[in-house]
Protein backbone atom coordinates (compact mmCIF):
# COMPACT_ATOMS: atom_id res chain seq x y z
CA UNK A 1 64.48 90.76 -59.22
CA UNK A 2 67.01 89.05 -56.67
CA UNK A 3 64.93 85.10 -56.20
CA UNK A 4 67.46 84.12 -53.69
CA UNK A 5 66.19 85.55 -51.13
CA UNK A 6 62.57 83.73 -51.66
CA UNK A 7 63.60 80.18 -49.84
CA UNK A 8 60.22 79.51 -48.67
CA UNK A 9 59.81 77.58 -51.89
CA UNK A 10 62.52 74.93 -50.64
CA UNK A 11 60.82 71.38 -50.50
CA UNK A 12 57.24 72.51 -51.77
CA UNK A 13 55.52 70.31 -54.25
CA UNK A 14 53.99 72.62 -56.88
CA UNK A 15 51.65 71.06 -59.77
CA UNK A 16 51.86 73.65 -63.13
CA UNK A 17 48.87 73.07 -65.45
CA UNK A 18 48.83 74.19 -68.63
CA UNK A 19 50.92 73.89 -71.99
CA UNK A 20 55.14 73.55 -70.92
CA UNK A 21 56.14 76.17 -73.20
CA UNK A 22 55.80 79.76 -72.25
CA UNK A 23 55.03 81.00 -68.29
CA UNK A 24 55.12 77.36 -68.15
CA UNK A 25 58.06 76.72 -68.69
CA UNK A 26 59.47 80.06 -66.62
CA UNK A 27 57.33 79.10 -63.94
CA UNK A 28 58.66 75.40 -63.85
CA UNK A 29 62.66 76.47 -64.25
CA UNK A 30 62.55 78.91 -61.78
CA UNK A 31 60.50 77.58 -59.13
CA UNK A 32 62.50 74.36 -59.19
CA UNK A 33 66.01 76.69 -59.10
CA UNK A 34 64.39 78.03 -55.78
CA UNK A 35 64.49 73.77 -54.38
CA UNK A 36 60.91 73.52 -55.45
CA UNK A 37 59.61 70.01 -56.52
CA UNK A 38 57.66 70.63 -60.28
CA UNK A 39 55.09 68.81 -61.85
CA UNK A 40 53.73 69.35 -65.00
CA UNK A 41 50.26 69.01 -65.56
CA UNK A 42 49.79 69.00 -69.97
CA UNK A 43 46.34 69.30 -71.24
CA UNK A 44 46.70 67.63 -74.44
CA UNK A 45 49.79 67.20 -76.80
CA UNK A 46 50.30 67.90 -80.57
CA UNK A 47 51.89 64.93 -81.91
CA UNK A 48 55.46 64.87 -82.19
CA UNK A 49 55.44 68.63 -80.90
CA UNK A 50 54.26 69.87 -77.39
CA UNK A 51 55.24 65.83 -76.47
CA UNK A 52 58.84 66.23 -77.22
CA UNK A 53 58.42 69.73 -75.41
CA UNK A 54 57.36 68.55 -72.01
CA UNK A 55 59.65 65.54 -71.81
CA UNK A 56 62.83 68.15 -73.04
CA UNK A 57 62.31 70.30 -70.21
CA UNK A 58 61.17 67.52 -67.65
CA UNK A 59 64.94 66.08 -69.04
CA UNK A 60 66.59 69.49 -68.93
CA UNK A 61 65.60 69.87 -64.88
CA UNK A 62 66.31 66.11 -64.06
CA UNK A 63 70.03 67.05 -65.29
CA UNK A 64 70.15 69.58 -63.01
CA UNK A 65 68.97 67.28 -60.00
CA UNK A 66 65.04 68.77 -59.95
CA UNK A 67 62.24 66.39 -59.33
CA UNK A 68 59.88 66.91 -61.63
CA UNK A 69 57.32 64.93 -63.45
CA UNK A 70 55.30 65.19 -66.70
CA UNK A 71 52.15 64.53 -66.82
CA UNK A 72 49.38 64.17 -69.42
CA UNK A 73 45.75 64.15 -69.43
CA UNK A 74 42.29 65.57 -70.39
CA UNK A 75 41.63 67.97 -68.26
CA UNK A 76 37.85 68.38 -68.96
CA UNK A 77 37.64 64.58 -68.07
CA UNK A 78 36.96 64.68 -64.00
CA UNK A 79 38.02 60.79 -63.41
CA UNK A 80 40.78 61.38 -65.64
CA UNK A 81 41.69 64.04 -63.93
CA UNK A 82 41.72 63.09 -60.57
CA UNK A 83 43.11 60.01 -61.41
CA UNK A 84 46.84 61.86 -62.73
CA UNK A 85 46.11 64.27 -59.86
CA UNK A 86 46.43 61.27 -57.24
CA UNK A 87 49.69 60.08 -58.94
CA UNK A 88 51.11 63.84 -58.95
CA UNK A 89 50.49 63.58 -55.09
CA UNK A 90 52.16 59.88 -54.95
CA UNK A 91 55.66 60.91 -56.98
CA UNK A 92 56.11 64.50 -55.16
CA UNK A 93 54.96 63.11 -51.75
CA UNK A 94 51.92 65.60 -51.48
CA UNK A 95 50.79 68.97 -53.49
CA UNK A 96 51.14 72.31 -51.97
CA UNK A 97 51.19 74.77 -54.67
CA UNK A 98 48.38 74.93 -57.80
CA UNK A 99 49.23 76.92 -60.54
CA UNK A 100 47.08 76.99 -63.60
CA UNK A 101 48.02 78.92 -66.76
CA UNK A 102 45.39 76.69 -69.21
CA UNK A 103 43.93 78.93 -72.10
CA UNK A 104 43.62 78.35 -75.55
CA UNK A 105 44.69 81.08 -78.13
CA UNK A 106 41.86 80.92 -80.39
CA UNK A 107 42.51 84.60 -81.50
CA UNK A 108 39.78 84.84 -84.15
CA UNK A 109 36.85 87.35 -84.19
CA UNK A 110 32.99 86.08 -83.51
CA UNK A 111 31.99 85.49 -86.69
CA UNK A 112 34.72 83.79 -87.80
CA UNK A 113 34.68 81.16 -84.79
CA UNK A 114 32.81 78.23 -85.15
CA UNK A 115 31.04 76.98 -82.37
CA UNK A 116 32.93 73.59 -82.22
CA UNK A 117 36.13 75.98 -81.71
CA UNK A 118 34.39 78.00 -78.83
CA UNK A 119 32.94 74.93 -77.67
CA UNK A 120 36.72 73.86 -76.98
CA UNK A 121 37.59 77.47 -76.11
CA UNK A 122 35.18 77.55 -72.97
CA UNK A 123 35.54 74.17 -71.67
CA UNK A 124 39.09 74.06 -71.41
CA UNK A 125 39.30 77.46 -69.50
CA UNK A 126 36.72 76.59 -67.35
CA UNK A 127 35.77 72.88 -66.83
CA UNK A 128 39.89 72.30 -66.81
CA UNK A 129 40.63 75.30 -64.32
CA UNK A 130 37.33 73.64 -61.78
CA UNK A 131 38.68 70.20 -62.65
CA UNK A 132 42.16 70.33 -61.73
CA UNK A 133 41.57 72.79 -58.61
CA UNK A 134 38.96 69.94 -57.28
CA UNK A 135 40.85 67.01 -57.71
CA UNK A 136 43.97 68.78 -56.21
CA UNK A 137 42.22 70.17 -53.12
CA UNK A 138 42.12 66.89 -50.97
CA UNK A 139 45.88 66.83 -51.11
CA UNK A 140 46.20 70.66 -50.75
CA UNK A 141 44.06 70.29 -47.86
CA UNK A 142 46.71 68.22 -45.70
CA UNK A 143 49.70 70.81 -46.73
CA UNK A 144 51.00 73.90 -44.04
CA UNK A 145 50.72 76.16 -46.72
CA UNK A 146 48.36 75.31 -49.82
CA UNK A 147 47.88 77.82 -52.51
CA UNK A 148 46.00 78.29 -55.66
CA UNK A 149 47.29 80.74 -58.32
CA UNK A 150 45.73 80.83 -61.53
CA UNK A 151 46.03 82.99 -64.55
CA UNK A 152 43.34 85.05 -64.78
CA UNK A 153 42.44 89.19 -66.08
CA UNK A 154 41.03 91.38 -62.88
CA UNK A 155 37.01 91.67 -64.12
CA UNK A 156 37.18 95.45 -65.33
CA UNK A 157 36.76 96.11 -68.61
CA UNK A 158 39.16 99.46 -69.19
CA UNK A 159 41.60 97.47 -70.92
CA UNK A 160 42.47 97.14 -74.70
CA UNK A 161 43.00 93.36 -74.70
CA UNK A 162 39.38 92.23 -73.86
CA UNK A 163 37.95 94.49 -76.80
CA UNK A 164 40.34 92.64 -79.73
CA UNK A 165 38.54 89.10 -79.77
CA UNK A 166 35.10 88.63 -78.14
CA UNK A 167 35.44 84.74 -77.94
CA UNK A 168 38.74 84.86 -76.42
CA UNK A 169 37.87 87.19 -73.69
CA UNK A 170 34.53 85.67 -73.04
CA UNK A 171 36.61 82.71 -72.20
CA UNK A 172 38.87 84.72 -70.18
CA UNK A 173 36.39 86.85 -68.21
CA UNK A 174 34.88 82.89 -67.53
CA UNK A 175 37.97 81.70 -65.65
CA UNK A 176 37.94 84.91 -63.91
CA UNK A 177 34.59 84.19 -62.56
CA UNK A 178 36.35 80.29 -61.51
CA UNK A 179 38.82 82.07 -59.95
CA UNK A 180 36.50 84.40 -58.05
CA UNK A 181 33.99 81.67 -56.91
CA UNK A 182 36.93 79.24 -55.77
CA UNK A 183 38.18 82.19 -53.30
CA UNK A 184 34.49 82.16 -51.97
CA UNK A 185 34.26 78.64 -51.50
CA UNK A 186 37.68 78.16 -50.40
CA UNK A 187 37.75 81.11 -48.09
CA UNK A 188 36.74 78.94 -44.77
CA UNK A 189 39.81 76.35 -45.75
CA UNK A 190 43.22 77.10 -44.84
CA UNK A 191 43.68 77.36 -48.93
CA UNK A 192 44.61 80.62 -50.43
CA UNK A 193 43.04 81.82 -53.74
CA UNK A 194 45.24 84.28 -56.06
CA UNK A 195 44.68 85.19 -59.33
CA UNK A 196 47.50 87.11 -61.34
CA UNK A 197 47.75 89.10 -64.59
CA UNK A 198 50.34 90.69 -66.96
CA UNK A 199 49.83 94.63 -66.96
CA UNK A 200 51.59 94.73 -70.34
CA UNK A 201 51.46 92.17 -72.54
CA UNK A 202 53.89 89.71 -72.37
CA UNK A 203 55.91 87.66 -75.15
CA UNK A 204 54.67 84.27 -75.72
CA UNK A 205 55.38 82.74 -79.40
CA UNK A 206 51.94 80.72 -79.17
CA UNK A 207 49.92 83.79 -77.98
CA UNK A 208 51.83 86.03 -80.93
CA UNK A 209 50.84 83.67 -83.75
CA UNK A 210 47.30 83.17 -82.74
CA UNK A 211 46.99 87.26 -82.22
CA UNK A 212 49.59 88.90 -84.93
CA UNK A 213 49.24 92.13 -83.14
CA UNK A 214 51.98 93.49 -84.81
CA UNK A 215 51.29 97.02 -83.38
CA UNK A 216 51.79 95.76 -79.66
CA UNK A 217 55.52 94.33 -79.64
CA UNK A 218 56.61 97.48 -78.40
CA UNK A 219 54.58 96.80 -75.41
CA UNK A 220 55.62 93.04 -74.80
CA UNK A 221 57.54 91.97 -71.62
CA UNK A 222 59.57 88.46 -71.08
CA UNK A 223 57.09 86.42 -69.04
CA UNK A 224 59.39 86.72 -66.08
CA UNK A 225 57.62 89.53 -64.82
CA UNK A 226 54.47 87.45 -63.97
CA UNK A 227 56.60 84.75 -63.19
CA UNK A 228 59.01 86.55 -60.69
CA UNK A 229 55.23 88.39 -59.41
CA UNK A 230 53.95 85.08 -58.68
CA UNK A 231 56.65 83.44 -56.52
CA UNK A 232 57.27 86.79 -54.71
CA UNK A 233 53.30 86.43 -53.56
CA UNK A 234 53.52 82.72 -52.90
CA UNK A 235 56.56 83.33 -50.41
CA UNK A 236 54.57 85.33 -48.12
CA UNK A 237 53.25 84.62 -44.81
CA UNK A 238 50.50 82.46 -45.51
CA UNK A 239 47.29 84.03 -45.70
CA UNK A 240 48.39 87.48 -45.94
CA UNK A 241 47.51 88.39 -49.23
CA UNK A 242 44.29 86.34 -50.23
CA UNK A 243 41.18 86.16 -52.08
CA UNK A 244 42.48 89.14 -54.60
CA UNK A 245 43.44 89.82 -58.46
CA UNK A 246 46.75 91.16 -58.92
CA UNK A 247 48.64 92.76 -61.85
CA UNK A 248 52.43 91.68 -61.90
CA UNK A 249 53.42 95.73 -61.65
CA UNK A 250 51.38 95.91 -57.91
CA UNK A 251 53.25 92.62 -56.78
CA UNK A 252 56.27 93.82 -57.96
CA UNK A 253 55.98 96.92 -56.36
CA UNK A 254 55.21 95.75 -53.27
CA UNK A 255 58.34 93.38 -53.20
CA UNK A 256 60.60 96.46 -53.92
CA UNK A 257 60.71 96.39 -57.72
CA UNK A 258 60.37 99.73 -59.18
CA UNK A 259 62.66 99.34 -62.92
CA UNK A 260 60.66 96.97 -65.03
CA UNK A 261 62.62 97.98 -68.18
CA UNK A 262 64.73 94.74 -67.08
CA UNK A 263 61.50 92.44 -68.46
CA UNK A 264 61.16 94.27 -71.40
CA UNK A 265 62.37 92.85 -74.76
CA UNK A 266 63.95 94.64 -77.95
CA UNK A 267 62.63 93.48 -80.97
CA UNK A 268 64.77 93.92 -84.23
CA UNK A 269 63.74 96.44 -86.82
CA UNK A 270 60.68 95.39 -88.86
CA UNK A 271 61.84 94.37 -92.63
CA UNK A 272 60.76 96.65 -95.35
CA UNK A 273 57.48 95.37 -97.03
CA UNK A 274 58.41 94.64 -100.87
CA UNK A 275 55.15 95.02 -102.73
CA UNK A 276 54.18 91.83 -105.37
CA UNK A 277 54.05 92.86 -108.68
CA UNK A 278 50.85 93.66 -110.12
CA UNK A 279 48.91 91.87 -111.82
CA UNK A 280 47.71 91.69 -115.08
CA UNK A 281 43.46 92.70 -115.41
CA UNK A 282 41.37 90.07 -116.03
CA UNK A 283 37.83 90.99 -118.61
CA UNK A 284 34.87 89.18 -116.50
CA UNK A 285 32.90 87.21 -119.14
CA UNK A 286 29.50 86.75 -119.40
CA UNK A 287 30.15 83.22 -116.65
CA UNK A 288 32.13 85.12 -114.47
CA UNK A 289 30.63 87.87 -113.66
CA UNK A 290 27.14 86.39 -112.63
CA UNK A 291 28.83 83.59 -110.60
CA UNK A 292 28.43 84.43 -106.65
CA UNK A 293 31.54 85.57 -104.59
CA UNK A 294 32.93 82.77 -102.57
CA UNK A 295 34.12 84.68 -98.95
CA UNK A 296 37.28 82.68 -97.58
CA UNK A 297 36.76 82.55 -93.37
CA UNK A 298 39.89 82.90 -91.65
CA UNK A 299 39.57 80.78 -89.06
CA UNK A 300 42.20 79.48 -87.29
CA UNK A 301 43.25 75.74 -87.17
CA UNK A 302 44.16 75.19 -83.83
CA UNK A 303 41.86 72.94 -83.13
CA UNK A 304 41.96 71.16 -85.94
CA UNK A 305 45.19 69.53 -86.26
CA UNK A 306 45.51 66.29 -85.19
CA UNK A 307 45.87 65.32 -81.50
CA UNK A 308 46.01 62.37 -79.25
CA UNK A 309 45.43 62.10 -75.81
CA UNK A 310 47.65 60.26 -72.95
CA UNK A 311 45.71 59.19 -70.22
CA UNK A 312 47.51 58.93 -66.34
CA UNK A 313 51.20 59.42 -66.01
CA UNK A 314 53.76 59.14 -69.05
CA UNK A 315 56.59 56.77 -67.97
């Protein structure tokens, strides 16, 4: 898809909340080639990781002559919140444009997920999503053209996604139901509400770890087809296309883009699977074999590993 003809984006302060790798990242790098001013907007940082992560990119755009601005904080904390949200609005000189691609990959099945995990799970999708939008709307409020965009699944439930990991897609189906409410209560504002989805499955390395649905990579798309989706819709008139779900194939579409092989990626041929050796049987003994079976849980450690948290802006 040709970008250069979307200029509306010129001068436009948009805030990106999520993690700065993935859509992210595509979101930030293209929206700021368009003139856009970028902030991003990181829910929490992995030591020594996702830290080095946002600063790279924030480094990689300043090169280039971008504004844009990390930014750290809790995003289930409301003061916190509104706190970085006020000094987003200082450095960029306003907000115009919210987009929100928080969700954590917690790709385990119900009874392997502890309820401190989906604890995490559900308020990050939803208390972050309600906290951002309201600390962000007093500044959206005094832009020509404020918009809200956030990542969200249409609520049907046809597809094969939302039947793979109950927790996940309760979480999921939860922001949906943000997104859906925030159109309602928006709706008399001069704010527009959008929420936007991948048809296909796209190819993010975080999302691919956590699921290991091997079986889908023939299906998986480069995230610029929800990216390129997304700025197409938030370079139209303003208010034209509101209060709505969209796939990236129907915004696409509608912008003129019928080939979508162009998104898709190639992945190399599988290796061959070399089988262990076998090993040797082992006689249970009179101990062993009325000792009870320990079962291993395979639950992920996502939230486990150690974090910190960076309160207001990083200098």
């Amino acid at each position: 898809m040709d970008l250069s003809t979307l200029t509306k984006l010129a001068g436009k302060a948009i805030v990106i909340i999520g993690s700065p790798r993935g859509l992210s990242s595509s979101f930030a790098v293209k929206a700021a080639q368009l003139g856009a001013k970028v902030a991003f907007l990181q829910r929490e940082c992995v030591q020594d990781t996702e830290l080095d992560v946002v600063y790279q990119i924030a480094c990689d755009l300043k090169d280039r002559g971008i504004t844009v601005r990390p930014f750290v904080a809790n995003v289930r904390d409301r003061a916190e919140v509104a706190r970085v949200m006020h000094n987003i609005s200082e450095d960029l000189g306003g907000i115009d444009v919210v987009i929100s691609v928080l969700g954590s990959y917690q790709m385990v099945e119900t009874f392997d997920t502890p309820q401190r995990d989906f604890s995490v799970m559900s308020s990050i999708d939803t208390h972050g999503v309600r906290n951002c939008v309201r600390a962000a709307v007093p500044y959206l409020r005094r832009s020509a053209t404020p918009h809200v965009l956030i990542c969200a699944p249409p609520l049907t439930f046809h597809d094969d996604w939302n039947v793979a990991d109950t927790p996940y897609a309760m979480t999921r189906f939860a922001l949906s139901m943000c997104a859906r409410g925030l159109m309602g209560e928006l709706a008399a504002t001069n704010i527009v509400v959008n929420a936007i989805w991948p048809r296909i499955m796209i190819h993010l390395d975080e999302f691919n770890q956590a699921t290991g649905y091997v079986h889908w990579r023939h299906l998986n798309r480069r995230p610029d087809v929800v990216v390129d989706a997304a700025l197409w819709l938030l370079c139209q008139e303003h208010g034209s296309l509101t209060q709505n779900f969209w796939h990236d194939e129907d915004l696409l579409k509608r912008a003129g883009v019928d080939d979508l092989d162009s998104y898709a990626i190639t992945f190399a041929p599988t290796k061959p699977v070399v089988k262990a050796p076998a090993k040797a049987k082992v006689t249970p003994t009179a101990a062993t074999a009325t000792a009870p079976v320990k079962k291993i849980r395979s639950v992920s450690n996502f939230f486990t590993r150690p974090r910190f948290k960076v309160a207001g802006t990083l200098k």
